[in-house]
Protein backbone atom coordinates (compact mmCIF):
# COMPACT_ATOMS: atom_id res chain seq x y z
CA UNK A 1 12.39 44.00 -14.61
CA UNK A 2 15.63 45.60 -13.03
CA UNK A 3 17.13 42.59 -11.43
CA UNK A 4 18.82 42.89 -8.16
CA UNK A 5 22.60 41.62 -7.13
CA UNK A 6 22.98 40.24 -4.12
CA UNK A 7 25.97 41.20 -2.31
CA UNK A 8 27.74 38.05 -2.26
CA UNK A 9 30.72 38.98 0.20
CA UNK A 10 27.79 39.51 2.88
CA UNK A 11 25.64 36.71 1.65
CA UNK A 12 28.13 34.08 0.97
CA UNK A 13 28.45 31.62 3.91
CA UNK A 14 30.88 28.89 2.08
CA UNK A 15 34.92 28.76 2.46
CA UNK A 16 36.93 30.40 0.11
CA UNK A 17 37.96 27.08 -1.92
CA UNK A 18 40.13 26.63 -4.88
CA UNK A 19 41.80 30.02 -4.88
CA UNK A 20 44.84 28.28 -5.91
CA UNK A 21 48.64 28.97 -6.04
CA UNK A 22 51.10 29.05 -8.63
CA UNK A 23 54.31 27.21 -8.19
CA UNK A 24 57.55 29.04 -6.73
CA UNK A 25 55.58 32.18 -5.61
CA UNK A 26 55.75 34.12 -2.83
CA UNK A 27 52.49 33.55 -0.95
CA UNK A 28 52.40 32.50 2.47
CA UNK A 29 49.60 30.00 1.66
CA UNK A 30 50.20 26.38 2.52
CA UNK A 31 52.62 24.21 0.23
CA UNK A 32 49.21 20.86 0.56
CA UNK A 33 47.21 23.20 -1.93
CA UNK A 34 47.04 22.07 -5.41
CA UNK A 35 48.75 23.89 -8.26
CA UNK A 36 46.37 25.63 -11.07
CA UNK A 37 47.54 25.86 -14.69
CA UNK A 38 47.02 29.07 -16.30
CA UNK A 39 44.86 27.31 -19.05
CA UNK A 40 42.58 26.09 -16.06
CA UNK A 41 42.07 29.36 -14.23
CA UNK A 42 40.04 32.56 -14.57
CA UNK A 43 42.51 35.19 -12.83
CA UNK A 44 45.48 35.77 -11.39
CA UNK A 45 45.78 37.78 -8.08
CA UNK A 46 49.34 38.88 -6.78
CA UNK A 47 50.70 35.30 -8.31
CA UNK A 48 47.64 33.17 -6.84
CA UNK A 49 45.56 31.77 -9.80
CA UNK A 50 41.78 31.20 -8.86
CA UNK A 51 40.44 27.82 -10.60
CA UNK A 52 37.65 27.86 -13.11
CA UNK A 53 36.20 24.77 -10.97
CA UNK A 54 35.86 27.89 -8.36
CA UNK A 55 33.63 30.21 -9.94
CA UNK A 56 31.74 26.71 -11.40
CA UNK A 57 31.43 25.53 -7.39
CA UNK A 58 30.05 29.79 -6.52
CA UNK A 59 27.88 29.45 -9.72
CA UNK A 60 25.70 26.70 -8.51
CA UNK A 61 25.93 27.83 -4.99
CA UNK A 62 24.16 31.49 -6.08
CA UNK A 63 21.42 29.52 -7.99
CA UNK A 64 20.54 27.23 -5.68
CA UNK A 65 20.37 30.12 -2.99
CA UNK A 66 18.32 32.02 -5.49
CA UNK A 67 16.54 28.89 -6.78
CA UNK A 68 17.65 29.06 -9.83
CA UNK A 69 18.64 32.66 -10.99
CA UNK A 70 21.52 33.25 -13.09
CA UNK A 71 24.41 36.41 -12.42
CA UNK A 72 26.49 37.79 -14.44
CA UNK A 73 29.64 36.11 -14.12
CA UNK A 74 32.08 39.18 -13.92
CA UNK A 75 30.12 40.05 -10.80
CA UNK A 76 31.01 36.43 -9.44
CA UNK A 77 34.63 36.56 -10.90
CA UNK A 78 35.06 40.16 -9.07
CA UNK A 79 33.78 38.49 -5.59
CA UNK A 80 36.24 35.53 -5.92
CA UNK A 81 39.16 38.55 -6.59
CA UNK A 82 37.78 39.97 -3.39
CA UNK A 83 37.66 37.31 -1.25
CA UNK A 84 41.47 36.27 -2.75
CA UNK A 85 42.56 39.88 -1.67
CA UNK A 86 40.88 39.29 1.76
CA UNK A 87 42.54 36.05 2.40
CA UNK A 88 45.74 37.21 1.18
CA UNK A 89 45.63 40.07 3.15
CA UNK A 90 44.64 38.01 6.51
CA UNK A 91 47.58 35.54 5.84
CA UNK A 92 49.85 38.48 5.78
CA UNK A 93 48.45 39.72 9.08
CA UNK A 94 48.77 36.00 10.54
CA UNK A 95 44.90 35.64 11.21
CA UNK A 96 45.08 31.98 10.39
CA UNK A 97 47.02 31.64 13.44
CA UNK A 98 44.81 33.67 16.03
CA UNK A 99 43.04 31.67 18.90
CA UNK A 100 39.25 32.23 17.40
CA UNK A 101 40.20 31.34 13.91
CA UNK A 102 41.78 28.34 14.87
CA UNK A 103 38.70 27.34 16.59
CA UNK A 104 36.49 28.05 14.16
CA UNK A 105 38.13 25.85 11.93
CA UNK A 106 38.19 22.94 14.45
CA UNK A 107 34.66 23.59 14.62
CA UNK A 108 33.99 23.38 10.90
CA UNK A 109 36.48 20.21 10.59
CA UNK A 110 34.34 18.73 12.70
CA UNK A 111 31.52 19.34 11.30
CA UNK A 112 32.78 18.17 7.66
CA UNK A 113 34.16 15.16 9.58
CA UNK A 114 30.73 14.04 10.67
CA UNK A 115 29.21 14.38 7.20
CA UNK A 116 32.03 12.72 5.83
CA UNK A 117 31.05 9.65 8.01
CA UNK A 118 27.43 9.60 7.59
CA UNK A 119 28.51 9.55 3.46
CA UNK A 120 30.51 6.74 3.89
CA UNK A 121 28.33 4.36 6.33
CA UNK A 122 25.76 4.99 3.60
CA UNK A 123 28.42 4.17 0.28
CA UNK A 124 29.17 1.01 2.56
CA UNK A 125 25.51 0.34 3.74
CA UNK A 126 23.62 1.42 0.60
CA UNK A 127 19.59 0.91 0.71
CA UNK A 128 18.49 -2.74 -1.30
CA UNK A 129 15.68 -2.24 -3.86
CA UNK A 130 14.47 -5.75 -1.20
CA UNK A 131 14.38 -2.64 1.37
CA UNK A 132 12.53 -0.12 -0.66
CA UNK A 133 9.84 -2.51 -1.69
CA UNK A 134 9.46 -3.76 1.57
CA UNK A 135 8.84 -0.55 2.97
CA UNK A 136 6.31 0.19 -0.29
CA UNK A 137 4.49 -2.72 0.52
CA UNK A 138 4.14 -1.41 4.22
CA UNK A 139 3.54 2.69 3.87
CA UNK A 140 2.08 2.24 0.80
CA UNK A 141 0.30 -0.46 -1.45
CA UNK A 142 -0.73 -1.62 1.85
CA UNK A 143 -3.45 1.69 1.86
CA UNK A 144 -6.57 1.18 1.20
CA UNK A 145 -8.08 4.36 0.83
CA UNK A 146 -10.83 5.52 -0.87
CA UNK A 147 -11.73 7.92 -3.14
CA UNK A 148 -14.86 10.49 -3.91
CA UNK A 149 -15.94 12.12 -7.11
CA UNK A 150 -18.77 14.83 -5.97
CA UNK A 151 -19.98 18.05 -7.51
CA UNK A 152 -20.72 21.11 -5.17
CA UNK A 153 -22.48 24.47 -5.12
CA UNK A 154 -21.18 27.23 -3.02
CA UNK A 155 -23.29 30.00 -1.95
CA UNK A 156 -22.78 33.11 0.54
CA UNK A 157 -25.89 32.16 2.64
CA UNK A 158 -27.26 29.25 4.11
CA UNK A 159 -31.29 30.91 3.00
CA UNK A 160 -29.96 30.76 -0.26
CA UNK A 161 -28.25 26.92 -0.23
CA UNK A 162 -32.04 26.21 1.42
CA UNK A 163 -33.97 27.65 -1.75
CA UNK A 164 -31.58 25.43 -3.72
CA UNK A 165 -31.66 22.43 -1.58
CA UNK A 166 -35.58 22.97 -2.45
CA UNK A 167 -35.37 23.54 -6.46
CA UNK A 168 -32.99 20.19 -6.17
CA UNK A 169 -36.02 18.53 -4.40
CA UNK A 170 -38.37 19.27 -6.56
CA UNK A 171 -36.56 17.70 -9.62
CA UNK A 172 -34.00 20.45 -10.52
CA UNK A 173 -30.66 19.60 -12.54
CA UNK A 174 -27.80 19.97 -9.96
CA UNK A 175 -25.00 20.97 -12.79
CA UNK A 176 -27.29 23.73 -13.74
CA UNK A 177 -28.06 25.19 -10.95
CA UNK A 178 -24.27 24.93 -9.93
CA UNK A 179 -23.31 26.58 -13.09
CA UNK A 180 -26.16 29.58 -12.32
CA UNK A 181 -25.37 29.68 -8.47
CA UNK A 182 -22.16 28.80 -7.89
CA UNK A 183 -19.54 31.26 -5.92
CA UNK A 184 -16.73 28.87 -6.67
CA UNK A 185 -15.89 30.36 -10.24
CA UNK A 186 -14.06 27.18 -12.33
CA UNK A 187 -16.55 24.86 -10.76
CA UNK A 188 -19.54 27.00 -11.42
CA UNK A 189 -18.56 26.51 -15.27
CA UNK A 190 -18.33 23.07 -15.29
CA UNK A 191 -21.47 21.92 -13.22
CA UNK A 192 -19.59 22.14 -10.00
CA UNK A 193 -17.92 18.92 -10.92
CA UNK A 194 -14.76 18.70 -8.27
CA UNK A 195 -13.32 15.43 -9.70
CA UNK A 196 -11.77 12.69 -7.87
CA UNK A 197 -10.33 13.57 -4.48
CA UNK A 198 -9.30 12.02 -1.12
CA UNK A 199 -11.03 12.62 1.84
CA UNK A 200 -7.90 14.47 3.60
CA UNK A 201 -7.88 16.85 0.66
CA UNK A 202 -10.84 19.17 0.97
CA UNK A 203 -11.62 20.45 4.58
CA UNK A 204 -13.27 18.66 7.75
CA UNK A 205 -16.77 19.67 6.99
CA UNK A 206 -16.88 18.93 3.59
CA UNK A 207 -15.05 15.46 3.58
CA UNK A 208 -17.41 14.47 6.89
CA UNK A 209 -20.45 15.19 4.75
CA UNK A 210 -18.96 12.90 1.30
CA UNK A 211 -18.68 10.13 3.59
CA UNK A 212 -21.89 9.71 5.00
CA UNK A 213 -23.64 10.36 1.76
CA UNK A 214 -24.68 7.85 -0.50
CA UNK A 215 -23.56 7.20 -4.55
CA UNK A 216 -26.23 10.08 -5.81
CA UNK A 217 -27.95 11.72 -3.13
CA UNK A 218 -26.80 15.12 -2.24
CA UNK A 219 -26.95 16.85 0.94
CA UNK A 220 -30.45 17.68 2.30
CA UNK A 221 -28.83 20.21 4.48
CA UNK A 222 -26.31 23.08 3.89
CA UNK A 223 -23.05 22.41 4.58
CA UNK A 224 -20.65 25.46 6.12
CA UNK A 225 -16.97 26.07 5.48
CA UNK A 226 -14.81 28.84 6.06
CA UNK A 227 -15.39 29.45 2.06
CA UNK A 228 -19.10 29.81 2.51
CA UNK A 229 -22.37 27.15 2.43
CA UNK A 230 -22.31 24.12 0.44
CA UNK A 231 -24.97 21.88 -1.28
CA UNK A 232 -23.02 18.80 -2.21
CA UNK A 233 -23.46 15.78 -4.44
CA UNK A 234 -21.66 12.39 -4.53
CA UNK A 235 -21.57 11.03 -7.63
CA UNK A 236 -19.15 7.86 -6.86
CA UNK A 237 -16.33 6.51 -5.00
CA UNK A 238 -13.63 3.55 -5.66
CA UNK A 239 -10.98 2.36 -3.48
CA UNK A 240 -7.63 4.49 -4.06
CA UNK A 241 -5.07 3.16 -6.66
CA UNK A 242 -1.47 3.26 -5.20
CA UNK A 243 0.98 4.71 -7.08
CA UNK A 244 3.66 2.05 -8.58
CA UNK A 245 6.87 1.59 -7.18
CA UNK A 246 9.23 3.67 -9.31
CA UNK A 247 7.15 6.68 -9.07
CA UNK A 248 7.90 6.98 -5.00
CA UNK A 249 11.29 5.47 -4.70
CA UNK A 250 13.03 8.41 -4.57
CA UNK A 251 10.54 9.54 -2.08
CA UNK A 252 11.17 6.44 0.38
CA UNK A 253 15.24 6.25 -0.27
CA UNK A 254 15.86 8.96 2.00
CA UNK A 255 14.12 7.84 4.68
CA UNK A 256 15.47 4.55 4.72
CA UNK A 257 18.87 6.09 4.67
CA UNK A 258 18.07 7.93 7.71
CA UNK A 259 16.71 4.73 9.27
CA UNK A 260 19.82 2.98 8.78
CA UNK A 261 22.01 6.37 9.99
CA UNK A 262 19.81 6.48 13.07
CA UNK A 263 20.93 2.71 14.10
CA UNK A 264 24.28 2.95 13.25
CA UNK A 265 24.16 5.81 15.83
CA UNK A 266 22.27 4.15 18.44
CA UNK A 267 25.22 1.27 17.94
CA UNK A 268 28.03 3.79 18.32
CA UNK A 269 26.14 5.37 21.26
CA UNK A 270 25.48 2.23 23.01
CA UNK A 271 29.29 1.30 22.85
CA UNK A 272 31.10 4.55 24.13
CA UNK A 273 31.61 5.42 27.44
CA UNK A 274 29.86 9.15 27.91
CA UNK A 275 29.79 10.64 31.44
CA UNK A 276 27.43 14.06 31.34
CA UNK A 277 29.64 16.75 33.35
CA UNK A 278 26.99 19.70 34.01
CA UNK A 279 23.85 19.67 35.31
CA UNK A 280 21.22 18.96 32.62
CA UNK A 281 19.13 22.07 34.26
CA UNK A 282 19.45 25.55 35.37
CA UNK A 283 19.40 26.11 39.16
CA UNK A 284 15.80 28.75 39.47
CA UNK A 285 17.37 31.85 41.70
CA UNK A 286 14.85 33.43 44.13
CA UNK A 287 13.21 36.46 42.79
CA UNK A 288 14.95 39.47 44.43
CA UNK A 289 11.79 40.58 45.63
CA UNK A 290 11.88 38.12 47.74
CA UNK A 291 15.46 38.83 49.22
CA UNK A 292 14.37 41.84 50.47
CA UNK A 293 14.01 41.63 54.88
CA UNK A 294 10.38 41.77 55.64
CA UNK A 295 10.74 45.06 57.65
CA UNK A 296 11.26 46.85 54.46
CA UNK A 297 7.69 45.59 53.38
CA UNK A 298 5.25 46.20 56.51
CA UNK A 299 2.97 49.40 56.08
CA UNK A 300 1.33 51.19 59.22
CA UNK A 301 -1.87 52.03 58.67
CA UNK A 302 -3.42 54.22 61.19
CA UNK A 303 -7.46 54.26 62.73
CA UNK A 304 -9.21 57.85 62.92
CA UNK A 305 -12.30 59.05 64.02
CA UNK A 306 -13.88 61.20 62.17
CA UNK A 307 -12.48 64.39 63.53
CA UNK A 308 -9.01 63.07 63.04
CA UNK A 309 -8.05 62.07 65.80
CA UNK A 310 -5.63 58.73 65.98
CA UNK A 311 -7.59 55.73 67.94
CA UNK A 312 -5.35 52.81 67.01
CA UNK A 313 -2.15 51.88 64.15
CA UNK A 314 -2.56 48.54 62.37
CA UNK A 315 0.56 46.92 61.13
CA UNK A 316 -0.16 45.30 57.15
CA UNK A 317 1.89 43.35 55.68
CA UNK A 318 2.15 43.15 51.88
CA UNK A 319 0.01 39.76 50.19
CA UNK A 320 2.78 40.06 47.47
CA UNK A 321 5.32 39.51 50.10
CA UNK A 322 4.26 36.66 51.57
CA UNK A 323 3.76 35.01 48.58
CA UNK A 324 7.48 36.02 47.36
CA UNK A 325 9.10 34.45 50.89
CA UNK A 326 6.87 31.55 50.10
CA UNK A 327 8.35 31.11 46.84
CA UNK A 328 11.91 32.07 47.98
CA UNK A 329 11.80 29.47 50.51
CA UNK A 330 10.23 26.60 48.41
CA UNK A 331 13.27 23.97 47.57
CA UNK A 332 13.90 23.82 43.84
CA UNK A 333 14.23 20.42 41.86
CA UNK A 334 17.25 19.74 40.45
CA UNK A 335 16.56 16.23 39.39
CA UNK A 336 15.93 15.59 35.45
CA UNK A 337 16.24 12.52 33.12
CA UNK A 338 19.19 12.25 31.40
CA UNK A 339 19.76 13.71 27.98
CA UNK A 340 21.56 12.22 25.01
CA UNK A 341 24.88 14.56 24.56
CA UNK A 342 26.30 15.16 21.14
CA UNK A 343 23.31 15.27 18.50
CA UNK A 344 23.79 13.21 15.16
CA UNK A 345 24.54 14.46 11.68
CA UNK A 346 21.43 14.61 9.21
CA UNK A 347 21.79 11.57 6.51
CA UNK A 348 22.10 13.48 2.91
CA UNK A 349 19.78 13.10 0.06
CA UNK A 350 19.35 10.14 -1.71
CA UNK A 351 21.76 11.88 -4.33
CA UNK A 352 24.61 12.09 -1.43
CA UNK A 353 26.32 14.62 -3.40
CA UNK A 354 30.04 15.31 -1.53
CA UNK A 355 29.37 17.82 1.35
CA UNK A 356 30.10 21.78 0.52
CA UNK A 357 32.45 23.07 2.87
CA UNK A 358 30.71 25.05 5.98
CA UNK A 359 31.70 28.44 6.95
CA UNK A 360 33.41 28.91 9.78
CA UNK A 361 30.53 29.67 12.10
CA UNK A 362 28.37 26.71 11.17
CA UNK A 363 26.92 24.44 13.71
CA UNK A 364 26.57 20.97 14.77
CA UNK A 365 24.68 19.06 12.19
CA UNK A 366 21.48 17.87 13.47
CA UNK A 367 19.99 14.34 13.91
CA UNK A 368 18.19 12.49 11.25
CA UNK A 369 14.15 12.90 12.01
CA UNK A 370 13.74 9.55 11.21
CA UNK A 371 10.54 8.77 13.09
CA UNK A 372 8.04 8.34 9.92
CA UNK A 373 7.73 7.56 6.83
CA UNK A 374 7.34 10.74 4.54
CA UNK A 375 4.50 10.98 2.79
CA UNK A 376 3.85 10.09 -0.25
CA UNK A 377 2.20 12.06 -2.94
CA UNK A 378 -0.40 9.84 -4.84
């Protein structure tokens, strides 16, 4: 299969990083960037060598974009010449100096800036393995599920789950008749035998009629789905077994992180002085219908016999009118709770790997959903 290249200079949404200077040349780059040996880079463009840590950085951002598929690496080296060439060219023209590009980088300095705190309340305020088990003890040891093991038969009609219901009543072997009847293919090979499952993982109906039955009757009535009609069996049930600790506790690290970000913000919230300068909604303008004087609106209907001849005008005004005015003239509420105003950075992973550099138009992180416990897979 012809694979397909993604143009990276339109794709890409990272800062050109690492494009690196050599020493005593003529760029108008900045003198704070760090000088690249030859023996550490992977070309030179007008006396700027680009780093090999570079196009290993643009590497693992194209796979993880494309989860997981590789390029060929001259097409990567040839983007990181272009983008050099770009910047190169920009500096020349002064761009880093222009109104909008300055802002755009205050923007993305801030942006860094706020992941760079949330990284280091975290480093400072790690998550105890006390914490983690506490929280397993709560969200989930503390379950007490349970769990069915049923077989099933799954027919188009509910006359022909009847006729089945009836060879079942009258001493018929329900694996057999599964494997004979059965719509649901890998099930109708095996008896119909569905295995363990919780409740929440088959659909309403289904899971409604497992729990009322009892350890080996089967349903005396068809059940419907979306997938069709269903005679069911319940051959057992047990309570559910929680999975151990270390299997979830990369599940519940992040969300403890985020718990802990969440307060710390609350704190810093609670301590700053924050006055809200516009209003929190938009003032509702009048239709311009309803600007309109009313004279503009009234019709003049006039009253004939039936030869024609004019025996009285009626003045009509419009329904849509009145109800316009009426709308026009009804005050509009200003008032609204107030809103929180800046919105919090989004903890990292439990990983916290050191945060890629945005481009220029990213914004504002977002705040930590931090409201429940994921869930955990069992």
């Amino acid at each position: 299969m012809k694979r397909k290249i993604i143009p990276l200079l339109i794709a890409s949404t990272a800062f050109i990083a690492g494009c690196d200077q050599l020493p005593n040349t003529n760029s108008t780059s900045t003198s704070s960037e760090p000088v690249v040996n030859k023996a550490d880079a992977i070309a030179v463009v007008n006396g700027h060598y680009i780093a090999k840590a570079t196009l290993d950085k643009l590497e693992k951002e194209i796979a993880e974009r494309s989860h997981g598929q590789a390029f060929p690496k001259e097409k990567l080296i040839e983007e990181l010449i272009q983008r050099e060439l770009l910047v190169q060219d920009a500096e020349q023209k002064h761009l880093e100096t222009s109104a909008e590009v300055l802002a755009q980088l205050d923007s993305a300095k801030k942006t860094l800036l706020t992941q760079a705190d949330v990284q280091d309340f975290i480093k400072a305020n790690p998550v105890t393995d006390a914490e983690i088990k506490a929280e397993y003890d709560s969200k989930v040891a503390g379950e007490n599920g349970i769990e069915y093991k049923a077989r099933h038969i799954l027919v188009k009609t509910e006359e022909e789950a009847k006729k089945i219901i009836t060879e079942l009543d009258k001493g018929g072997d329900f694996a057999k008749l599964a494997n004979k009847h059965s719509l649901d293919g890998k099930e109708a090979q095996n008896g119909g035998d569905l295995g363990w499952f919780a409740p929440t993982q088959m659909v309403a109906p289904f899971s409604e009629a497992v729990v009322k039955l009892e350890k080996g009757q089967y349903t005396k009535a068809p059940v419907k789905t979306q997938f069709g009609w269903h005679i069911i069996l319940r051959e057992d049930s047990k309570a559910q077994v929680p999975p151990p600790l270390e299997a979830v506790k990369e599940q519940l690290m992040p969300f403890l992180q985020r718990e802990k970000v969440k307060v710390m913000i609350e704190n810093l919230r609670k301590q700053a002085k924050v006055e809200i300068l516009v209003p929190l909604t938009d003032e509702v303008k009048p239709e311009a219908v309803a600007e309109k004087p009313v004279a503009e609106e009234v019709l003049v209907e006039e009253v004939k016999d039936k030869n024609g001849k004019v025996l009285a005008e009626e003045v009509v005004i419009k329904e849509e009118l009145l109800e316009n005015q009426a709308a026009a003239e009804k005050p509009v509420d200003t008032k609204a709770a107030p809103a929180a105003t800046t919105p919090a950075p989004e903890a990292p992973a439990a990983t916290t790997p050191a945060p890629e550099a945005p481009a220029a138009t990213t914004p504002a992180p977002e705040a930590p959903a931090a409201t429940a416990t994921p869930e955990v897979k069992k």
